[in-house]
Protein backbone atom coordinates (compact mmCIF):
# COMPACT_ATOMS: atom_id res chain seq x y z
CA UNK A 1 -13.09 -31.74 11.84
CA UNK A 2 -12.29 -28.92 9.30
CA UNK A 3 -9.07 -28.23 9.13
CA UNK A 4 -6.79 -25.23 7.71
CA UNK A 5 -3.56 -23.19 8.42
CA UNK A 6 -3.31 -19.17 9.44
CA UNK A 7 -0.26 -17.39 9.12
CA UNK A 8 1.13 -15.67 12.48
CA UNK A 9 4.05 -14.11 12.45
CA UNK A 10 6.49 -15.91 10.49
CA UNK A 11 5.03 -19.35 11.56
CA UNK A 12 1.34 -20.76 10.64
CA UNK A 13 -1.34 -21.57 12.86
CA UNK A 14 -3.56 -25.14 12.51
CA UNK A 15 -7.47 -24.06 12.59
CA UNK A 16 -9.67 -26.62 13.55
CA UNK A 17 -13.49 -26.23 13.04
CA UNK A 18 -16.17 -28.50 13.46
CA UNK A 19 -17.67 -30.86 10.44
CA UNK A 20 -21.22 -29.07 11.00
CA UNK A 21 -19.48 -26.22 10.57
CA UNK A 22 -20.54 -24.49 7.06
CA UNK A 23 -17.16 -22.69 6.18
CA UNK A 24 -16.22 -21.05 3.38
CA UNK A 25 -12.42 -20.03 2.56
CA UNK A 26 -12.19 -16.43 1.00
CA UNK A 27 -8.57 -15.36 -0.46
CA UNK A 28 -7.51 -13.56 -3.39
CA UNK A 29 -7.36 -15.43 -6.08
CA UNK A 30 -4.46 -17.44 -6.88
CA UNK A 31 -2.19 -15.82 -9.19
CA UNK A 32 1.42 -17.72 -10.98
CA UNK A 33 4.41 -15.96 -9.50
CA UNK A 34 6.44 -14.74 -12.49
CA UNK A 35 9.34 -16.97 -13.79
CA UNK A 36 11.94 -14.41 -13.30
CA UNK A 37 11.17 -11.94 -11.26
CA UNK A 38 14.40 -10.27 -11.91
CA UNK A 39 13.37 -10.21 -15.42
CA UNK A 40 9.99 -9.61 -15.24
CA UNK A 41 10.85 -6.35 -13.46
CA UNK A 42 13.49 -5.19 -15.94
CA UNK A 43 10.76 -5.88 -18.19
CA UNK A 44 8.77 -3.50 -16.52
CA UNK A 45 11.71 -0.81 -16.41
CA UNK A 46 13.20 -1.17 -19.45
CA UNK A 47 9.91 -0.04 -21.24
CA UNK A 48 9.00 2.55 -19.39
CA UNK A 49 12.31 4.73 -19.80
CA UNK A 50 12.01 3.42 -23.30
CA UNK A 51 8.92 5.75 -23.19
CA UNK A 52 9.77 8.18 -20.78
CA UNK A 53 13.84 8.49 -20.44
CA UNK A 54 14.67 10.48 -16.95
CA UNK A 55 16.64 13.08 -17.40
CA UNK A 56 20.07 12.89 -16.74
CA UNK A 57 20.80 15.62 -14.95
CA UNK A 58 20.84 16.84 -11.21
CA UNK A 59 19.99 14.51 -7.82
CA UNK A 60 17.50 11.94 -8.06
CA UNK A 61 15.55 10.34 -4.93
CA UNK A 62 14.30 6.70 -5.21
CA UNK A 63 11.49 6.64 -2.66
CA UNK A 64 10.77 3.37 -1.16
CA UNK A 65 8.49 2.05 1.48
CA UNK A 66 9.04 1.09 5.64
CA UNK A 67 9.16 -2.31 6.63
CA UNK A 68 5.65 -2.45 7.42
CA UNK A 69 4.48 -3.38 3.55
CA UNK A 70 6.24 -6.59 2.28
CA UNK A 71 7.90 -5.02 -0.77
CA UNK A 72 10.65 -7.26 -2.32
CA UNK A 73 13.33 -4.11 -2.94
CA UNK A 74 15.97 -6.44 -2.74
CA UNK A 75 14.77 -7.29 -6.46
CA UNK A 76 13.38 -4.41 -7.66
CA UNK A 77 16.36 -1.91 -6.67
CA UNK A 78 19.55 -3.68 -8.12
CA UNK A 79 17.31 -3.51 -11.08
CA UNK A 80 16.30 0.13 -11.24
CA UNK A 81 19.38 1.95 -9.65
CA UNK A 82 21.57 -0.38 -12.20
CA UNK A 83 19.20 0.91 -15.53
CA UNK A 84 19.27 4.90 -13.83
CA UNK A 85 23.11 4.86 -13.51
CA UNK A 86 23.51 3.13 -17.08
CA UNK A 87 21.42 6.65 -18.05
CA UNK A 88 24.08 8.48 -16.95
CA UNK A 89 22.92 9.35 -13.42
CA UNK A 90 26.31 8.55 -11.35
CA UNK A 91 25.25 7.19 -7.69
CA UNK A 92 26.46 9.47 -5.38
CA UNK A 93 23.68 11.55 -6.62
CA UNK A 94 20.87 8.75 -6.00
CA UNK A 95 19.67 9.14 -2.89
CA UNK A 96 17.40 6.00 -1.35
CA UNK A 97 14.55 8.05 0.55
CA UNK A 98 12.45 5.71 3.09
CA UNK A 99 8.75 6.84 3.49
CA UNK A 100 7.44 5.56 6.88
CA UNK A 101 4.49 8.29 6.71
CA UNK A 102 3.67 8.83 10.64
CA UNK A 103 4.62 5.08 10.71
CA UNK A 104 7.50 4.63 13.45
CA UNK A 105 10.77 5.62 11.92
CA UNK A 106 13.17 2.51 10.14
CA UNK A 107 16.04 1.97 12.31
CA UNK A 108 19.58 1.79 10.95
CA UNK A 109 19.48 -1.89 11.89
CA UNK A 110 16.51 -2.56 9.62
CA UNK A 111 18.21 -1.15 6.23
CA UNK A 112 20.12 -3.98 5.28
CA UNK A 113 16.86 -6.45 5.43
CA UNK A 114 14.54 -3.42 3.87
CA UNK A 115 17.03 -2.43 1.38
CA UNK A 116 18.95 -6.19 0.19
CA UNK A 117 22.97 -6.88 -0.02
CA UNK A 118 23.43 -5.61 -3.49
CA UNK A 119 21.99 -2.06 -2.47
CA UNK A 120 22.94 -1.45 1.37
CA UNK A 121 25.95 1.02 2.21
CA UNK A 122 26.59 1.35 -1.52
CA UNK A 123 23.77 4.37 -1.85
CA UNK A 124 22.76 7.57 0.75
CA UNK A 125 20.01 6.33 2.55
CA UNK A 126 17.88 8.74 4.61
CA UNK A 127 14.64 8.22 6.19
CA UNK A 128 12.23 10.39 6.21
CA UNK A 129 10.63 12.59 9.25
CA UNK A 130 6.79 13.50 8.82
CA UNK A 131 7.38 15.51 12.38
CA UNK A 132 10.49 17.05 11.52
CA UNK A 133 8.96 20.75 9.82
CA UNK A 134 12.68 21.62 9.21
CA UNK A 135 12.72 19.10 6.43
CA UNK A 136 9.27 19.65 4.95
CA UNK A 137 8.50 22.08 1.82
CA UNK A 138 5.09 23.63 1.70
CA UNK A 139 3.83 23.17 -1.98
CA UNK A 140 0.26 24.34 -1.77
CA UNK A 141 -3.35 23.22 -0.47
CA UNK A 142 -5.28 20.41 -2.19
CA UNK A 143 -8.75 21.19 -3.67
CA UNK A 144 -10.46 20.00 -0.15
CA UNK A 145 -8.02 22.80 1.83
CA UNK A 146 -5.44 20.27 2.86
CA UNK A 147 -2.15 22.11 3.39
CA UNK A 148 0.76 20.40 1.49
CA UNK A 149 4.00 19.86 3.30
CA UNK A 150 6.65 17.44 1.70
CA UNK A 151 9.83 16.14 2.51
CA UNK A 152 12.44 18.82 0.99
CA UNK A 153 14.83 16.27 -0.21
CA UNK A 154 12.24 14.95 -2.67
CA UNK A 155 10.76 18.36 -3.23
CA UNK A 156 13.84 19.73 -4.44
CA UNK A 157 15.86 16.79 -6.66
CA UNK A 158 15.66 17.01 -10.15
CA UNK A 159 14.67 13.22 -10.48
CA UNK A 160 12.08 11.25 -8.61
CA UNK A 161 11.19 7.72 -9.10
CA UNK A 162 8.79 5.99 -6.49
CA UNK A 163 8.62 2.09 -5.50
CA UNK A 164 5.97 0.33 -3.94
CA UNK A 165 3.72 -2.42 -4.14
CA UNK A 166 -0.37 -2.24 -4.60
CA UNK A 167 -2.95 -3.83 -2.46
CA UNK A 168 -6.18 -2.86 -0.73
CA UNK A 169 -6.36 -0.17 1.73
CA UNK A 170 -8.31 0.53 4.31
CA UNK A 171 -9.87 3.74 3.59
CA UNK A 172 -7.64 5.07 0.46
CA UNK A 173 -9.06 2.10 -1.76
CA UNK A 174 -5.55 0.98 -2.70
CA UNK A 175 -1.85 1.40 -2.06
CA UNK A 176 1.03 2.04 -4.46
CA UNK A 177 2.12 5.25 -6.77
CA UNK A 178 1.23 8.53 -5.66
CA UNK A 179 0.83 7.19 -1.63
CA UNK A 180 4.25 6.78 -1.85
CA UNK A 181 4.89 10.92 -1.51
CA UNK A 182 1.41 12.24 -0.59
CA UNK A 183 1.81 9.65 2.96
CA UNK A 184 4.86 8.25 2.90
CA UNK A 185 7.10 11.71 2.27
CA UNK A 186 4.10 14.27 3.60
CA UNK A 187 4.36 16.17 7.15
CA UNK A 188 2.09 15.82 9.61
CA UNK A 189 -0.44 18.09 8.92
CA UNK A 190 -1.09 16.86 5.58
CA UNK A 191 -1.43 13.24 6.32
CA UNK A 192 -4.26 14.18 9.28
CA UNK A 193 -5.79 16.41 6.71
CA UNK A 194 -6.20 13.48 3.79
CA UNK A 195 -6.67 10.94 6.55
CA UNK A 196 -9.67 12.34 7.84
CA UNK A 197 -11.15 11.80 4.90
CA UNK A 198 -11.90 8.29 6.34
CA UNK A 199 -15.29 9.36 7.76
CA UNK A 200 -16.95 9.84 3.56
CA UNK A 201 -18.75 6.80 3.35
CA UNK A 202 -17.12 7.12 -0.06
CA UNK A 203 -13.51 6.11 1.21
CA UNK A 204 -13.97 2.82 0.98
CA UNK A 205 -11.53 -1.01 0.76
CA UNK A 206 -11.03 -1.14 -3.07
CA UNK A 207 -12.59 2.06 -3.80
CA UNK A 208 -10.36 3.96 -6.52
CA UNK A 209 -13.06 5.77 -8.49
CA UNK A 210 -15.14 8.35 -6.45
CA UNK A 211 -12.95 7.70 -3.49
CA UNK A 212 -12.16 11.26 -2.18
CA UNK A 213 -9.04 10.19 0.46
CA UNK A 214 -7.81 8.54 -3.11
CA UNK A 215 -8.49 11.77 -5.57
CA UNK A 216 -7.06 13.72 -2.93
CA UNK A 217 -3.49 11.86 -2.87
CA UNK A 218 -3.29 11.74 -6.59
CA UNK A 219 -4.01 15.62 -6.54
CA UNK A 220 -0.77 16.09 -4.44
CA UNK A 221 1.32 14.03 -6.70
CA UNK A 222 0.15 16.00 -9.71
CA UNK A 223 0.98 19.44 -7.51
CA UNK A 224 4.82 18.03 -6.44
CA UNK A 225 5.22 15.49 -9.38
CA UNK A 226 7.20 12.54 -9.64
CA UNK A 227 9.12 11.20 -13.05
CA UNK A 228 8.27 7.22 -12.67
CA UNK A 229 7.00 4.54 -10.20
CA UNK A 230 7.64 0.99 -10.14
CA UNK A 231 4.99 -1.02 -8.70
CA UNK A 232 4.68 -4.75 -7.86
CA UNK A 233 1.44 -7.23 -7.37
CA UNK A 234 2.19 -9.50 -5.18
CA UNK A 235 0.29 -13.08 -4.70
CA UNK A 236 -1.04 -15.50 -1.92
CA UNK A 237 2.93 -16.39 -1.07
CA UNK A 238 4.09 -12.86 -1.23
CA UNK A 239 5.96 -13.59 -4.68
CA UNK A 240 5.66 -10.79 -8.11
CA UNK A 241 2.71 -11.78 -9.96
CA UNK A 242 3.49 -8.82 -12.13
CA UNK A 243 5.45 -5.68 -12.70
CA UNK A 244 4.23 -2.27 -13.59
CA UNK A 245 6.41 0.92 -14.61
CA UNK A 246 5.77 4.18 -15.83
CA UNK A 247 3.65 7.19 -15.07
CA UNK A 248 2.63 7.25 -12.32
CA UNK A 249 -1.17 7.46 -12.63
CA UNK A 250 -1.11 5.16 -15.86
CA UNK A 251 0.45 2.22 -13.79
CA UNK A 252 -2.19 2.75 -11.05
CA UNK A 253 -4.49 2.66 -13.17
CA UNK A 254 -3.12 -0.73 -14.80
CA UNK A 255 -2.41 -1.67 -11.39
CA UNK A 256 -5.69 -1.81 -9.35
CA UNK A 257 -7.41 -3.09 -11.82
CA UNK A 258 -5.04 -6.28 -11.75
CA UNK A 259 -5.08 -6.07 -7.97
CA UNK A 260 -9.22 -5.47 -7.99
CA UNK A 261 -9.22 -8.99 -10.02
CA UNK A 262 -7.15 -10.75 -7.38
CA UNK A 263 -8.48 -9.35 -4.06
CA UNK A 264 -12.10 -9.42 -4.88
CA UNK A 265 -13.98 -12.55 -4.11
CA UNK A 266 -17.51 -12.84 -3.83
CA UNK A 267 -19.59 -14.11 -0.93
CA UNK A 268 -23.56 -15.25 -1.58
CA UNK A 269 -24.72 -13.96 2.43
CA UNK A 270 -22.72 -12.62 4.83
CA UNK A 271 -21.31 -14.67 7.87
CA UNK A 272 -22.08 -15.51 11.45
CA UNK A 273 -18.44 -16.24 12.12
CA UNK A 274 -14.99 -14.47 10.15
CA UNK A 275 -11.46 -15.91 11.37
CA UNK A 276 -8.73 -13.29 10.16
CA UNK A 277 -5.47 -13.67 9.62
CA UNK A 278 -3.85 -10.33 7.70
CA UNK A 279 -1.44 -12.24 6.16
CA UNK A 280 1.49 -13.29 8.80
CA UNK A 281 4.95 -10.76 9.33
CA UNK A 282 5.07 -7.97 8.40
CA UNK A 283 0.95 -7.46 8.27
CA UNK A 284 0.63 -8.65 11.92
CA UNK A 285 4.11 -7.16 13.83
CA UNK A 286 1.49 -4.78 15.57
CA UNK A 287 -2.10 -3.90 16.02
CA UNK A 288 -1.77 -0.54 14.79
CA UNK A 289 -1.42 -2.63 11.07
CA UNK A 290 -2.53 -6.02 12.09
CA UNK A 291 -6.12 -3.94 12.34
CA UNK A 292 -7.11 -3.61 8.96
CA UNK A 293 -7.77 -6.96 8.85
CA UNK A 294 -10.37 -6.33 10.80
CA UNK A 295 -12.10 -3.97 8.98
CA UNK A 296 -11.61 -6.40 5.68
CA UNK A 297 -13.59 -9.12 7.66
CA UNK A 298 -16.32 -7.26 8.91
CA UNK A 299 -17.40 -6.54 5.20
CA UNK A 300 -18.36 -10.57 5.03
CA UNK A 301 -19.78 -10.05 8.57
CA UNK A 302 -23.41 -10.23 9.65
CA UNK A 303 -24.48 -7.34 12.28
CA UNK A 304 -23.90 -9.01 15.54
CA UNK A 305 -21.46 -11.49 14.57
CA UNK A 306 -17.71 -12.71 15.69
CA UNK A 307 -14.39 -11.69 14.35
CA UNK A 308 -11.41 -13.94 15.77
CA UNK A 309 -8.06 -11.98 14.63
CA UNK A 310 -5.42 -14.02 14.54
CA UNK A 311 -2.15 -11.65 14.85
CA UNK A 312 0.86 -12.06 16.21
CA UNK A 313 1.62 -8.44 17.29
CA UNK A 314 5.45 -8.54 18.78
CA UNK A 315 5.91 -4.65 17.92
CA UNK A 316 2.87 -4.47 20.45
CA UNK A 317 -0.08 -1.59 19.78
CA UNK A 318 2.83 -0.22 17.27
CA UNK A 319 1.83 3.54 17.84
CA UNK A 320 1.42 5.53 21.42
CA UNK A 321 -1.62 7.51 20.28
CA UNK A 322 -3.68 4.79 19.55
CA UNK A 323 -2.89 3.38 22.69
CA UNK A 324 -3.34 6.15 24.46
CA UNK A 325 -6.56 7.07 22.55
CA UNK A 326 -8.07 3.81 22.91
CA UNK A 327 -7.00 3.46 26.95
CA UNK A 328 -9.02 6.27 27.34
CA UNK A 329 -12.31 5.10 26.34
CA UNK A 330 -14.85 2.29 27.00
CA UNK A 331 -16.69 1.30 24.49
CA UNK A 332 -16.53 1.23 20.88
CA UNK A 333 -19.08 3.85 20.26
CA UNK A 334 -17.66 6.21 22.91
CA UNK A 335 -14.36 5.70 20.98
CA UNK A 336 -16.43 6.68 17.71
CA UNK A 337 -18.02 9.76 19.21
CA UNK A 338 -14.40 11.17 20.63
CA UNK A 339 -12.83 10.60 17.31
CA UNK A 340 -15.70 12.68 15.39
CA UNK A 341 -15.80 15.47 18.29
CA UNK A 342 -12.06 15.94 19.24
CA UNK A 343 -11.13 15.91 15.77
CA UNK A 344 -8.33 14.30 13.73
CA UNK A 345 -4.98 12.92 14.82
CA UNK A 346 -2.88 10.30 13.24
CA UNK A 347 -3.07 6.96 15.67
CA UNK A 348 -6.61 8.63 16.82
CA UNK A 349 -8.17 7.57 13.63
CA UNK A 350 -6.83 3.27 13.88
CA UNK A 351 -8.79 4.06 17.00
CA UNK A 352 -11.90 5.02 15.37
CA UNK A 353 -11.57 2.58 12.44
CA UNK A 354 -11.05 -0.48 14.65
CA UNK A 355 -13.71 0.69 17.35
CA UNK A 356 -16.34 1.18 14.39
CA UNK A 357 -15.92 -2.31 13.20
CA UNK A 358 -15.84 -3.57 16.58
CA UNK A 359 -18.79 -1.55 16.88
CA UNK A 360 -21.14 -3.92 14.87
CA UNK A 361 -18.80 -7.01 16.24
CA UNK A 362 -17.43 -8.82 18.82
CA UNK A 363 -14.07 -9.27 18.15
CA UNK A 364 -11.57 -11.72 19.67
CA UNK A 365 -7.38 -11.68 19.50
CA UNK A 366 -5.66 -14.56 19.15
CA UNK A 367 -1.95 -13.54 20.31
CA UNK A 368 0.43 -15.28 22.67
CA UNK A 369 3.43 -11.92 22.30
CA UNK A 370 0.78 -9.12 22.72
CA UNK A 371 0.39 -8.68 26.75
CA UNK A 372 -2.80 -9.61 27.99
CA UNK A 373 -3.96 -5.58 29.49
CA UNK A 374 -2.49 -4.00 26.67
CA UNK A 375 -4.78 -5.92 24.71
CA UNK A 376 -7.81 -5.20 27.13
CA UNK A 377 -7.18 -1.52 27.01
CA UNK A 378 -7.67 -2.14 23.26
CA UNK A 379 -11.16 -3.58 23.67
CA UNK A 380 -10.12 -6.83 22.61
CA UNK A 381 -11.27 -10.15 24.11
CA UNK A 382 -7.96 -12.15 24.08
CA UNK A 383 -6.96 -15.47 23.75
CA UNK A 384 -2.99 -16.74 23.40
CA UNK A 385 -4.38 -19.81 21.74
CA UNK A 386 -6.73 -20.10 18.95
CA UNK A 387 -8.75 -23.13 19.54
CA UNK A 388 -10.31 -21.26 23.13
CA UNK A 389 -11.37 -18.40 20.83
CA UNK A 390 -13.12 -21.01 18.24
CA UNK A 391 -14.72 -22.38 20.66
CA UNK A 392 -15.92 -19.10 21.99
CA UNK A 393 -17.52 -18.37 18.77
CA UNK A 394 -19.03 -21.16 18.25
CA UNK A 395 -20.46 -21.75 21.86
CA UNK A 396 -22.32 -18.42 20.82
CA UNK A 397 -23.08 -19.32 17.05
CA UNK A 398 -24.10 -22.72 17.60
CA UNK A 399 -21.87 -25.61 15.55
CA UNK A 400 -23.70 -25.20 12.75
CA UNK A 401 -22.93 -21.35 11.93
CA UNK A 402 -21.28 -19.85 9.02
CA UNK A 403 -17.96 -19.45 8.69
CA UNK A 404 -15.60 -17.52 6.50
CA UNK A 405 -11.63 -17.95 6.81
CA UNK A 406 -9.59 -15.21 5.57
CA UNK A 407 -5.74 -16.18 5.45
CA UNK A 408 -4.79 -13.32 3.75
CA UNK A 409 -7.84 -10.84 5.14
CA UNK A 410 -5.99 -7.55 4.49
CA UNK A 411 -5.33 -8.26 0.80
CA UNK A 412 -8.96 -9.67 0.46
CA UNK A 413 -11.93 -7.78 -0.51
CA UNK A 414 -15.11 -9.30 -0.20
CA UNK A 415 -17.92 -8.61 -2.08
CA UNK A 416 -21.32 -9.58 -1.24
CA UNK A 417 -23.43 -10.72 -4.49
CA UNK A 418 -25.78 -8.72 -6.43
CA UNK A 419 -24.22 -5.52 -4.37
CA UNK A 420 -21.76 -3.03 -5.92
């Protein structure tokens, strides 16, 4: 008997697989967390407004992410807000701006965890509302006719620093610097308008050059602007690998190609059989995230073959339009079809990304929190235990099938040889 752990939740999960079993574990590489991360970030933000000093003068906006990204701002806000009000920019004129995107909003309970004890109730915090039009500013219309509408707190301070972290995205190649305003501060309409540039074949896991949902993003930072980002890489136990800071297009740049070196890990033949994790809390508090790591999997995934996602999912389907959208349909490839003929709508398009995985796939859920016809109106086969779901695979595969474990599937990129 093989055996391995999963994250799930905030607790791990024992995988057992048979000895004939041919498995394979794919993760991103292991990476040394930092000594100090404290330092290692002041590092980072000490040279950069070496380079680059923000001005002085006027409101600034530090723009971080929701909870649903595992960002350490405890450590890298004491850090920046302490080195912008040592350049003369007093604190009640920082204000922290949280960019949820079309993500739920972050509750006034959640602040204290999101935003650490050195930082909470000592700065304005507001969150932002892609919905609310009253607090958008339009700034223009991207190259591909996207309509730009950002939040008018950021639009109109005088300094703008973003936070973040970068990892692999589903259809925008990577996360971090200019996704921070262009998603996480944009209205509505914008988001569904970069967002449906999902269905280019081009928008791809890991794809930063060529990617059009990417270029696109990047296009509306260089329209609104933005002074400096901090970024952080993160490794297999969530701790700062490395800090980046500076322009922010230079420390993307700097940034996914560190990331690309982790998260990539080549596989000699795809797989009969992927078990997915995405990584434990906050990657699996709902299906609307805990998804991608389905999409990650099915990359190392022969046509036909079985994806077991292992997911806690408390939050449940985490978004009512996905829920809604995928209650409505039958099949996968129905789902496809009424996401490509109805058009684009945030929650719509998890729909059509999960269904066209699941499309080529069976795919299995292993959660005990999620209720059992929620997850069948999601077109999952279900299991609250993940040994039943093993066996399930393998009773189809045979003992002997191929196997590929991803504990940390949505920060994994596989990459099958001798393909680009």
């Amino acid at each position: 008997m093989v055996e391995v752990s999963l994250p799930y939740g905030k607790t791990q999960l024992p995988l057992r697989l048979p000895e004939t079993a041919r498995v394979s574990i794919l993760k991103p590489a292991s990476a040394p967390a930092v000594e100090d991360a404290v330092a290692e970030i002041t590092r980072a933000v000490d040279g950069a407004l070496a380079a680059h000093p923000l001005d002085s003068n006027g409101e600034a906006v530090v723009v971080v992410s929701d909870g649903t990204r595992p960002v350490p701002n405890p450590l890298i806000l004491p850090v920046l807000l302490g080195r912008m009000e040592a350049a003369g920019i007093p604190r009640e004129r920082i204000t922290i701006l949280v960019g949820p995107g079309l993500h739920r909003t972050t509750l006034e309970s959640e602040l204290p965890a999101l935003l650490g004890p050195d930082v909470h109730g000592r700065y304005r915090v507001e969150v932002h509302d892609a919905r609310d039009r009253s607090s958008l500013v339009h700034a223009g219309t991207t190259s591909r006719g996207t309509p730009i509408w950002i939040n008018r707190l950021y639009v109109e301070s005088q300094i703008r620093v973003l936070t973040g972290m970068i990892e692999p995205h589903q259809f925008v190649g990577f996360t971090g610097g200019a996704k921070s305003v262009a998603i996480g501060l944009a209205g509505e309409e914008t988001i569904a308008g970069n967002h449906l540039l999902l269905l280019d074949p081009r928008s791809r896991i890991g794809v930063y050059d060529g990617n059009p949902a990417r270029a696109e993003i990047e296009e509306i930072l260089d329209l609104v602007g933005a002074d400096l980002a901090v970024n952080v890489i993160l490794n297999n136990e969530k701790q700062i690998c490395a800090a980046l800071a500076g322009h922010p297009r230079e420390t993307q740049r700097a940034g996914v190609e560190l990331c690309a070196s982790l998260a990539q890990v080549t596989v000699p033949d795809l797989f009969d059989i992927v078990i997915a994790s995405p990584g434990g809390f906050p990657k699996d508090l709902e299906v609307y995230q805990a998804q991608k790591a389905v999409a990650h999997a099915a990359i190392a995934l022969r046509e036909g073959g079985t994806i077991i996602l292992v997911a806690e999912c408390p939050e449940g389907a985490g978004d009512q339009r996905f829920e809604d959208f995928m209650s409505a349909v039958s099949t996968p490839r129905e789902a496809m079809e009424r996401f490509k003929r109805t058009g684009f709508r945030m929650g719509d398009h998890k729909a059509f990304l999960l269904a066209r995985s699941m499309a080529r796939a069976r795919v299995l859920l292993v959660s005990d929190k999620l209720p059992a016809e929620l997850g069948k109106k999601l077109m999952f086969e279900q299991y609250a235990q993940l040994d039943p779901a093993v066996e399930s695979a393998f009773a189809r595969h045979g003992l002997s099938a191929t196997v590929a474990v991803m504990p940390k599937a949505s920060s994994t990129i596989p990459r099958l040889a001798g393909c680009e």
